[in-house]
C-alpha atoms as a PDB file:
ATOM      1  CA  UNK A   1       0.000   0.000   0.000  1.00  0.00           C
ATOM      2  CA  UNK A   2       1.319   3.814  -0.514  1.00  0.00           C
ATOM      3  CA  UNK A   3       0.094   6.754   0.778  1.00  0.00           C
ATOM      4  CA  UNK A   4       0.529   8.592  -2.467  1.00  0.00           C
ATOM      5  CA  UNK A   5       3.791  10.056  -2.272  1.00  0.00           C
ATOM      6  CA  UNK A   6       6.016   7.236  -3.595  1.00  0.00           C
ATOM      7  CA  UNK A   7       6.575   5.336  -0.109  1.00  0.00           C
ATOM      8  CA  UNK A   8       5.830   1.970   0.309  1.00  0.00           C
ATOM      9  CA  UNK A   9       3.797   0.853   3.642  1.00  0.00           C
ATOM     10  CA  UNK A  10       4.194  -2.918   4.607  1.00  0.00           C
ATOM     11  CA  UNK A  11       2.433  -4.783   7.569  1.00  0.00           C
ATOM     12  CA  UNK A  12       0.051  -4.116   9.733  1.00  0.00           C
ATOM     13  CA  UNK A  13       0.829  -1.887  11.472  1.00  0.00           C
ATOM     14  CA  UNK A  14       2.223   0.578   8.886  1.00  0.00           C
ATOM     15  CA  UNK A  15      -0.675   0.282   7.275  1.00  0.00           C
ATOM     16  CA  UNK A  16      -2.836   0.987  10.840  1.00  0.00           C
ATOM     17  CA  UNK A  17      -0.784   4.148  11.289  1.00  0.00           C
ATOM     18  CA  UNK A  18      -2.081   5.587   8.059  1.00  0.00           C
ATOM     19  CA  UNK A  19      -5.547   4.931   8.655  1.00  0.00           C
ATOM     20  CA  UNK A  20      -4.519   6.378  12.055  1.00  0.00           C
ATOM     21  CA  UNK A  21      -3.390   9.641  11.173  1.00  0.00           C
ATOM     22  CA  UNK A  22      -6.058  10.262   8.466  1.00  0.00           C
ATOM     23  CA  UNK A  23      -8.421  10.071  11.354  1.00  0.00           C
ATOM     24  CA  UNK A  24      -6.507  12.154  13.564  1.00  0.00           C
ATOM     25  CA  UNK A  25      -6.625  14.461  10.805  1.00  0.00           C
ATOM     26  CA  UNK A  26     -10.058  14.824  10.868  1.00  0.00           C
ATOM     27  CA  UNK A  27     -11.253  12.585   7.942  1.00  0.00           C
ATOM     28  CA  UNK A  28     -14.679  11.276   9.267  1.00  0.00           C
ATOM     29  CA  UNK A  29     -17.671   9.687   7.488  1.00  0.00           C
ATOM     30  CA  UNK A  30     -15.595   7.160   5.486  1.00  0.00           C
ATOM     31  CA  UNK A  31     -17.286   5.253   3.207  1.00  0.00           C
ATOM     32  CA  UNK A  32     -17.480   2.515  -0.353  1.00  0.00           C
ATOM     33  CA  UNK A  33     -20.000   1.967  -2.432  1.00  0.00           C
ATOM     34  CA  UNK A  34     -19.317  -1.029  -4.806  1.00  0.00           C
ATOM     35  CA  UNK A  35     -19.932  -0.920  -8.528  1.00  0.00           C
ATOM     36  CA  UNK A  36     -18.615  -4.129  -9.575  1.00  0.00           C
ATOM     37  CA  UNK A  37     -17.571  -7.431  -8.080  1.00  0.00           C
ATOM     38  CA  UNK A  38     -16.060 -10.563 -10.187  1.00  0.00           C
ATOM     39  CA  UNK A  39     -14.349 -13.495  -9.326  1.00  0.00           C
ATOM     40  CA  UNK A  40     -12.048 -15.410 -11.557  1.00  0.00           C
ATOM     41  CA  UNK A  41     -10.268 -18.765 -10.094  1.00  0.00           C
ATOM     42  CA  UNK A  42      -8.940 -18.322  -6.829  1.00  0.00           C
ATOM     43  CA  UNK A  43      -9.359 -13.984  -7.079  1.00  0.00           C
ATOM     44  CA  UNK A  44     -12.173 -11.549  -6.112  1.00  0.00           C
ATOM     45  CA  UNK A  45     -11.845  -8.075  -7.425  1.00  0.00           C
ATOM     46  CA  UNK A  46     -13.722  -5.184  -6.114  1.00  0.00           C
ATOM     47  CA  UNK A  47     -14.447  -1.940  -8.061  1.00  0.00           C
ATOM     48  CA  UNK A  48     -15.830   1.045  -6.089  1.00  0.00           C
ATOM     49  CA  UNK A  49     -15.925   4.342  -5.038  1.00  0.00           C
ATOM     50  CA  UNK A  50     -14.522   6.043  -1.963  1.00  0.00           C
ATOM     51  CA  UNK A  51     -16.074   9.401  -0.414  1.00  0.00           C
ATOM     52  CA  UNK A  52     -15.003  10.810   2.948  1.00  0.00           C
ATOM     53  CA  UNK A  53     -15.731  14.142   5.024  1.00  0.00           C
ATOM     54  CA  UNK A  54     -12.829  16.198   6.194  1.00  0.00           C
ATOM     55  CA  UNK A  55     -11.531  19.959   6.747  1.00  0.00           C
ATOM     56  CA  UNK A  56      -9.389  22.276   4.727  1.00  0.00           C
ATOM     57  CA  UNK A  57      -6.507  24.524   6.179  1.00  0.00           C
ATOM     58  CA  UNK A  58      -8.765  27.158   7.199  1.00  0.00           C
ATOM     59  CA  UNK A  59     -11.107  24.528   8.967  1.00  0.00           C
ATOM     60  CA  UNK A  60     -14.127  24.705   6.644  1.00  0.00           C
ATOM     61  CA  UNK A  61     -15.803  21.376   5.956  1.00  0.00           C
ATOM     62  CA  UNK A  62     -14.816  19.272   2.304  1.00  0.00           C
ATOM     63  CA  UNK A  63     -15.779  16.402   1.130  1.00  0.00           C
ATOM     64  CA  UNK A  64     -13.120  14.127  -1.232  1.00  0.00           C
ATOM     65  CA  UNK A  65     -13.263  10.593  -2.896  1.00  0.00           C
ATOM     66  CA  UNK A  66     -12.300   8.711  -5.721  1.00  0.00           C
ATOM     67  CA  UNK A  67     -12.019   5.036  -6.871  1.00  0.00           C
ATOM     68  CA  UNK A  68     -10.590   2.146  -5.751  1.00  0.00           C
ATOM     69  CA  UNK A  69      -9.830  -1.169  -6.874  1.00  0.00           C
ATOM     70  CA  UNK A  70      -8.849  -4.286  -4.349  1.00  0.00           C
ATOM     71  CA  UNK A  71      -8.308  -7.615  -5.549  1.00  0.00           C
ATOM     72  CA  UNK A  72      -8.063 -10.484  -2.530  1.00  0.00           C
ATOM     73  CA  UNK A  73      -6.509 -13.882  -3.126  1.00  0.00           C
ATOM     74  CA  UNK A  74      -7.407 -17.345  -1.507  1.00  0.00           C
ATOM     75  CA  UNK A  75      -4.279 -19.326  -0.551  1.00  0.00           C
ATOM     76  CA  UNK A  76      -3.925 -23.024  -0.707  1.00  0.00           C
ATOM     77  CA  UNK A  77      -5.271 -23.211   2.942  1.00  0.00           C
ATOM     78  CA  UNK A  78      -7.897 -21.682   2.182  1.00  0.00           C
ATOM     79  CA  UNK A  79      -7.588 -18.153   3.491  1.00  0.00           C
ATOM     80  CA  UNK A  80      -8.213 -14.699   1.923  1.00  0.00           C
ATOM     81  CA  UNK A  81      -5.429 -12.361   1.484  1.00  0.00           C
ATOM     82  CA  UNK A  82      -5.569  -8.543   0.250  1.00  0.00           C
ATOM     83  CA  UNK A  83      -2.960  -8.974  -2.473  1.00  0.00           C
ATOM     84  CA  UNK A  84      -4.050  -5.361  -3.719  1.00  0.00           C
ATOM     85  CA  UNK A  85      -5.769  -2.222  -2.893  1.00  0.00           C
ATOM     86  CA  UNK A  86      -5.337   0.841  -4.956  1.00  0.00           C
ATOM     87  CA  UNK A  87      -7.701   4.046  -4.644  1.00  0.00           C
ATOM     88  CA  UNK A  88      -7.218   7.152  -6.083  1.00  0.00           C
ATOM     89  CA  UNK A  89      -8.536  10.607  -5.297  1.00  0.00           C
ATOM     90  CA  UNK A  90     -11.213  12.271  -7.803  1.00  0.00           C
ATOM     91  CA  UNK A  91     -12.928  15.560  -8.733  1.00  0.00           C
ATOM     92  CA  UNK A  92     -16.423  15.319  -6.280  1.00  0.00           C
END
């Protein structure tokens, strides 16, 4: 996963701090609404579109989204994996 900016996050809890500080940033009233869903073999992809609440510099209230893709795999024991989640910001 990347926040955008070229860096790479990895793990859990890389990941978790993201989420974190996007929060702690005021982004509120997260939320997806799907478009499409396929599967094909042992993938499920996910097509959507992201919206979320927030505040600007001066503090006035914005709203932002985008799309987003995420594709999960299901190992050979079974379980599902996120193998990929990409989501993009968009003109609201």
């Amino acid at each position: 996963m990347s926040p955008g900016n070229g860096e790479v996050l990895v793990g859990h809890e890389q990941i978790s701090q993201l989420f974190k500080s996007f929060i702690d940033n005021g982004v509120h009233n997260h939320s997806i609404e799907t478009i499409d869903v396929y599967r094909e073999h042992n993938q499920i992809v996910q097509l959507g579109k992201w919206k979320a609440e927030g505040v600007n510099d001066k503090q006035e209230a914005i709203s932002f989204g985008g799309v987003l893709i995420t594709v999960i795999e299901q190992g050979s024991d079974g379980t599902w994996l996120t193998r990929s989640h990409v989501w993009n910001m968009g003109k609201m």
